[in-house]
Protein backbone atom coordinates (compact mmCIF):
# COMPACT_ATOMS: atom_id res chain seq x y z
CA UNK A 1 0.00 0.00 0.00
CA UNK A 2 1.35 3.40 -1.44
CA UNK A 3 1.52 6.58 0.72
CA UNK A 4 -1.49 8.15 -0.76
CA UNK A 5 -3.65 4.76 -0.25
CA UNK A 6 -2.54 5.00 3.49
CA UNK A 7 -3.66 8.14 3.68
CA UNK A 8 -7.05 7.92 2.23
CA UNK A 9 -7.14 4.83 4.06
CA UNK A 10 -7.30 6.44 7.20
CA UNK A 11 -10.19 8.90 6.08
CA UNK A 12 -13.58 9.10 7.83
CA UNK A 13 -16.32 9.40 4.86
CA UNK A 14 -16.79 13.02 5.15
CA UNK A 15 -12.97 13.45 4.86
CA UNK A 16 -13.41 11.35 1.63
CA UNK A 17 -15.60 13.60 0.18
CA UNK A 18 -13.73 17.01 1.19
CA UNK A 19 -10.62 14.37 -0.64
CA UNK A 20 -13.07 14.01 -4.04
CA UNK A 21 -13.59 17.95 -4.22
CA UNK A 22 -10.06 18.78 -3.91
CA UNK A 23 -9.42 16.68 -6.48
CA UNK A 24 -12.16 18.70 -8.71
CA UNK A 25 -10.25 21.57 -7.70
CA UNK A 26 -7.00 20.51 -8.84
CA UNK A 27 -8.14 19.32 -12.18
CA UNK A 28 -10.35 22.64 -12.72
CA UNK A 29 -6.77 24.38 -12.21
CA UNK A 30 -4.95 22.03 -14.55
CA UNK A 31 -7.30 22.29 -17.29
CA UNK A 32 -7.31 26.53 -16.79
CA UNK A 33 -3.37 26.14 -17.11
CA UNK A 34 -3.76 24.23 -20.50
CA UNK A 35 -6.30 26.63 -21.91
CA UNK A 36 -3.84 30.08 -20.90
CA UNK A 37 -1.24 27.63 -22.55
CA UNK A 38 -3.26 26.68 -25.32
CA UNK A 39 -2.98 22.49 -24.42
CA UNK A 40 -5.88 20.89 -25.97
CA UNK A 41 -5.40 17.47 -24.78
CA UNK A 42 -3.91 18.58 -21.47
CA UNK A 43 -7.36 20.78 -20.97
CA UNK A 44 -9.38 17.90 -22.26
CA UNK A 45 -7.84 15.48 -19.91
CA UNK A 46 -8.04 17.47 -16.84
CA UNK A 47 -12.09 17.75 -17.72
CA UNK A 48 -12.61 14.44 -18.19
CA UNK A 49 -11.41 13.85 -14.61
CA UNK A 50 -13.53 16.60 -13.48
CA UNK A 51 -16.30 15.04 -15.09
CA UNK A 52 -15.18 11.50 -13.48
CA UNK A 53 -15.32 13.06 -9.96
CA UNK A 54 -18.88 14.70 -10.86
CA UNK A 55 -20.12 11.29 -11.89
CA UNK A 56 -19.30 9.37 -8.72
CA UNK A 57 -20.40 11.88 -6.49
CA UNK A 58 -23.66 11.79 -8.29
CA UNK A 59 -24.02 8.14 -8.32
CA UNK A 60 -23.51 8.16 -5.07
CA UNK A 61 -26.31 10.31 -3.79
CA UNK A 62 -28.82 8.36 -1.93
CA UNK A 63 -32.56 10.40 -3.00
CA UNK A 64 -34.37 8.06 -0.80
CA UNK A 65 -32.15 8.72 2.76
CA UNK A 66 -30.86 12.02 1.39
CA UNK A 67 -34.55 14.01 0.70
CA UNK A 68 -33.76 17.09 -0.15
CA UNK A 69 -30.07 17.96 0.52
CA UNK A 70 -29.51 14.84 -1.92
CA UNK A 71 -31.85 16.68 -4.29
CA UNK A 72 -29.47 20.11 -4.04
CA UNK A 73 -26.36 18.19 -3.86
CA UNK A 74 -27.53 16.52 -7.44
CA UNK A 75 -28.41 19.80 -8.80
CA UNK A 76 -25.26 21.53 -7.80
CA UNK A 77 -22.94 18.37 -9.40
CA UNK A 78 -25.61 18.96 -12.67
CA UNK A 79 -24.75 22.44 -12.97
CA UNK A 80 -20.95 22.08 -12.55
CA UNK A 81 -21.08 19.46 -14.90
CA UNK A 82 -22.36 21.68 -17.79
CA UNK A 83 -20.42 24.48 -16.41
CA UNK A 84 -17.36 22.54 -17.13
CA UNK A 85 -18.71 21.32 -20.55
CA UNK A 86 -19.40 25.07 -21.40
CA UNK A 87 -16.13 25.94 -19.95
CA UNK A 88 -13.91 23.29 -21.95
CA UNK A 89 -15.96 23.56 -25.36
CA UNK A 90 -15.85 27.47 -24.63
CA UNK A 91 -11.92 27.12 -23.92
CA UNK A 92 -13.23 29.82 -21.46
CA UNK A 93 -11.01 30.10 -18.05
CA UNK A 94 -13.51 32.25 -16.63
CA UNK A 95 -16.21 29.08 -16.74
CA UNK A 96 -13.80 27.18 -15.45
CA UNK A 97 -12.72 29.80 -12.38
CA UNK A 98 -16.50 30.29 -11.61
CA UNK A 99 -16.51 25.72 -11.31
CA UNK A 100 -13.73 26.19 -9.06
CA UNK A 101 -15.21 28.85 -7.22
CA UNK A 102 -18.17 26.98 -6.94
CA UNK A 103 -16.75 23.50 -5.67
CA UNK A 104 -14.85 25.18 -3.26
CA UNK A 105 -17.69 26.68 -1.55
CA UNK A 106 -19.32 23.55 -1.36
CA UNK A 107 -16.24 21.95 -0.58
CA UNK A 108 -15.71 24.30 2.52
CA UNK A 109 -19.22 23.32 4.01
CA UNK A 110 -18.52 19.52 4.12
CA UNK A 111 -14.75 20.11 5.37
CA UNK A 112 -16.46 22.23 8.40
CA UNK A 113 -19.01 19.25 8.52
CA UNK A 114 -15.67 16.77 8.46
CA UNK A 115 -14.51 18.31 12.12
CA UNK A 116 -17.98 18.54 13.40
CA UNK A 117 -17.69 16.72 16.61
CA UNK A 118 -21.33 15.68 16.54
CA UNK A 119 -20.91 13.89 12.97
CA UNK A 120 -17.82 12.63 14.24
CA UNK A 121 -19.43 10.73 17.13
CA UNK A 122 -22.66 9.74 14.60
CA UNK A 123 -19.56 8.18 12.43
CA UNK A 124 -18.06 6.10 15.69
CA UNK A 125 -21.46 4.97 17.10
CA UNK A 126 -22.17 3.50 13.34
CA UNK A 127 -25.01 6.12 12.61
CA UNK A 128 -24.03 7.61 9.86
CA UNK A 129 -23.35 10.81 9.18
CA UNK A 130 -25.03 14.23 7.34
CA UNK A 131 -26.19 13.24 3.83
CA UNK A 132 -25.90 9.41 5.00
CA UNK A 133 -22.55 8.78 4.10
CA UNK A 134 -21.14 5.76 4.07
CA UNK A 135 -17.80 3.95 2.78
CA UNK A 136 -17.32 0.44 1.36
CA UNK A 137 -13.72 -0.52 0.64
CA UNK A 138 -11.64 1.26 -1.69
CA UNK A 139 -11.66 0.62 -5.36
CA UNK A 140 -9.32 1.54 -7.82
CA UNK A 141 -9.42 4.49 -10.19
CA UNK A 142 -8.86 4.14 -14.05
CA UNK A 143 -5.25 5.77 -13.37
CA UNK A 144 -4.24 3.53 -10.74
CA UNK A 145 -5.05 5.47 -7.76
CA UNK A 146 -7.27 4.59 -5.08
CA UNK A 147 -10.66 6.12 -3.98
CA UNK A 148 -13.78 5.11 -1.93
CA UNK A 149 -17.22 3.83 -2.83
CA UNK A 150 -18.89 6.18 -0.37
CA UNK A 151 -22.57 6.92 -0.36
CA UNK A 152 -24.03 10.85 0.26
């Protein structure tokens, strides 16, 4: 087991998530860098891994447990979906900067929600946590890496 499996690993769910949205971040970034720099592939990589992200989280959203923050959480990964579609097709930064402006809002919520102590004791008494997540053994990405079959 690599260093990076170790530490994800050693993630409570929430943590997992915060995990999934930094990588959004990172690829939003990436694929802003290859549009200033005029990288076609690069930018159309960097999307599709955006896009990757996106598609796990939403097939992990529970409607029936969730109500509606599942509802608003699938909304929100529908709309940075085609903001990122606009963005790449566009070869607009800007779209892209208003994705990672928008993830990382988001993103801030569930890290506060990560240190919560009261979703930190749901998570050791086996209740669950906000949005019902839960986390099934890791699974391996298309690249290699690991990540986490969670549930929100």
């Amino acid at each position: 087991m690599n260093y990076q499996q170790q530490a994800i690993a050693g993630m409570n769910p929430v943590e997992l998530i915060v995990a999934l949205y930094d990588g959004m971040v990172r690829f939003l970034y990436r694929a802003v860098d290859a549009i200033e720099t005029r990288d076609a592939p690069g930018r159309r990589t960097a999307i599709a891994r955006v896009l990757e992200i996106l598609m796990h989280l939403q097939s992990r959203l529970r409607m029936d447990i969730g109500g509606n923050s599942a509802k608003a959480l699938s909304e929100f990964y529908t709309s940075i979906f085609a903001l990122c579609l606009e963005g790449s097709r566009l070869e607009s930064a800007d779209r892209l900067k208003e994705a990672i402006r928008c993830v990382r809002d988001v993103r801030d919520a569930w890290s506060v929600a990560a240190k919560d102590p009261e979703v930190l004791r749901q998570l050791a008494n086996g209740e669950g946590a906000p949005m019902h997540v839960r986390m099934p053994a890791a699974a391996p990405m298309p690249d290699g890496t690991a990540h986490s079959s969670w549930t929100a």
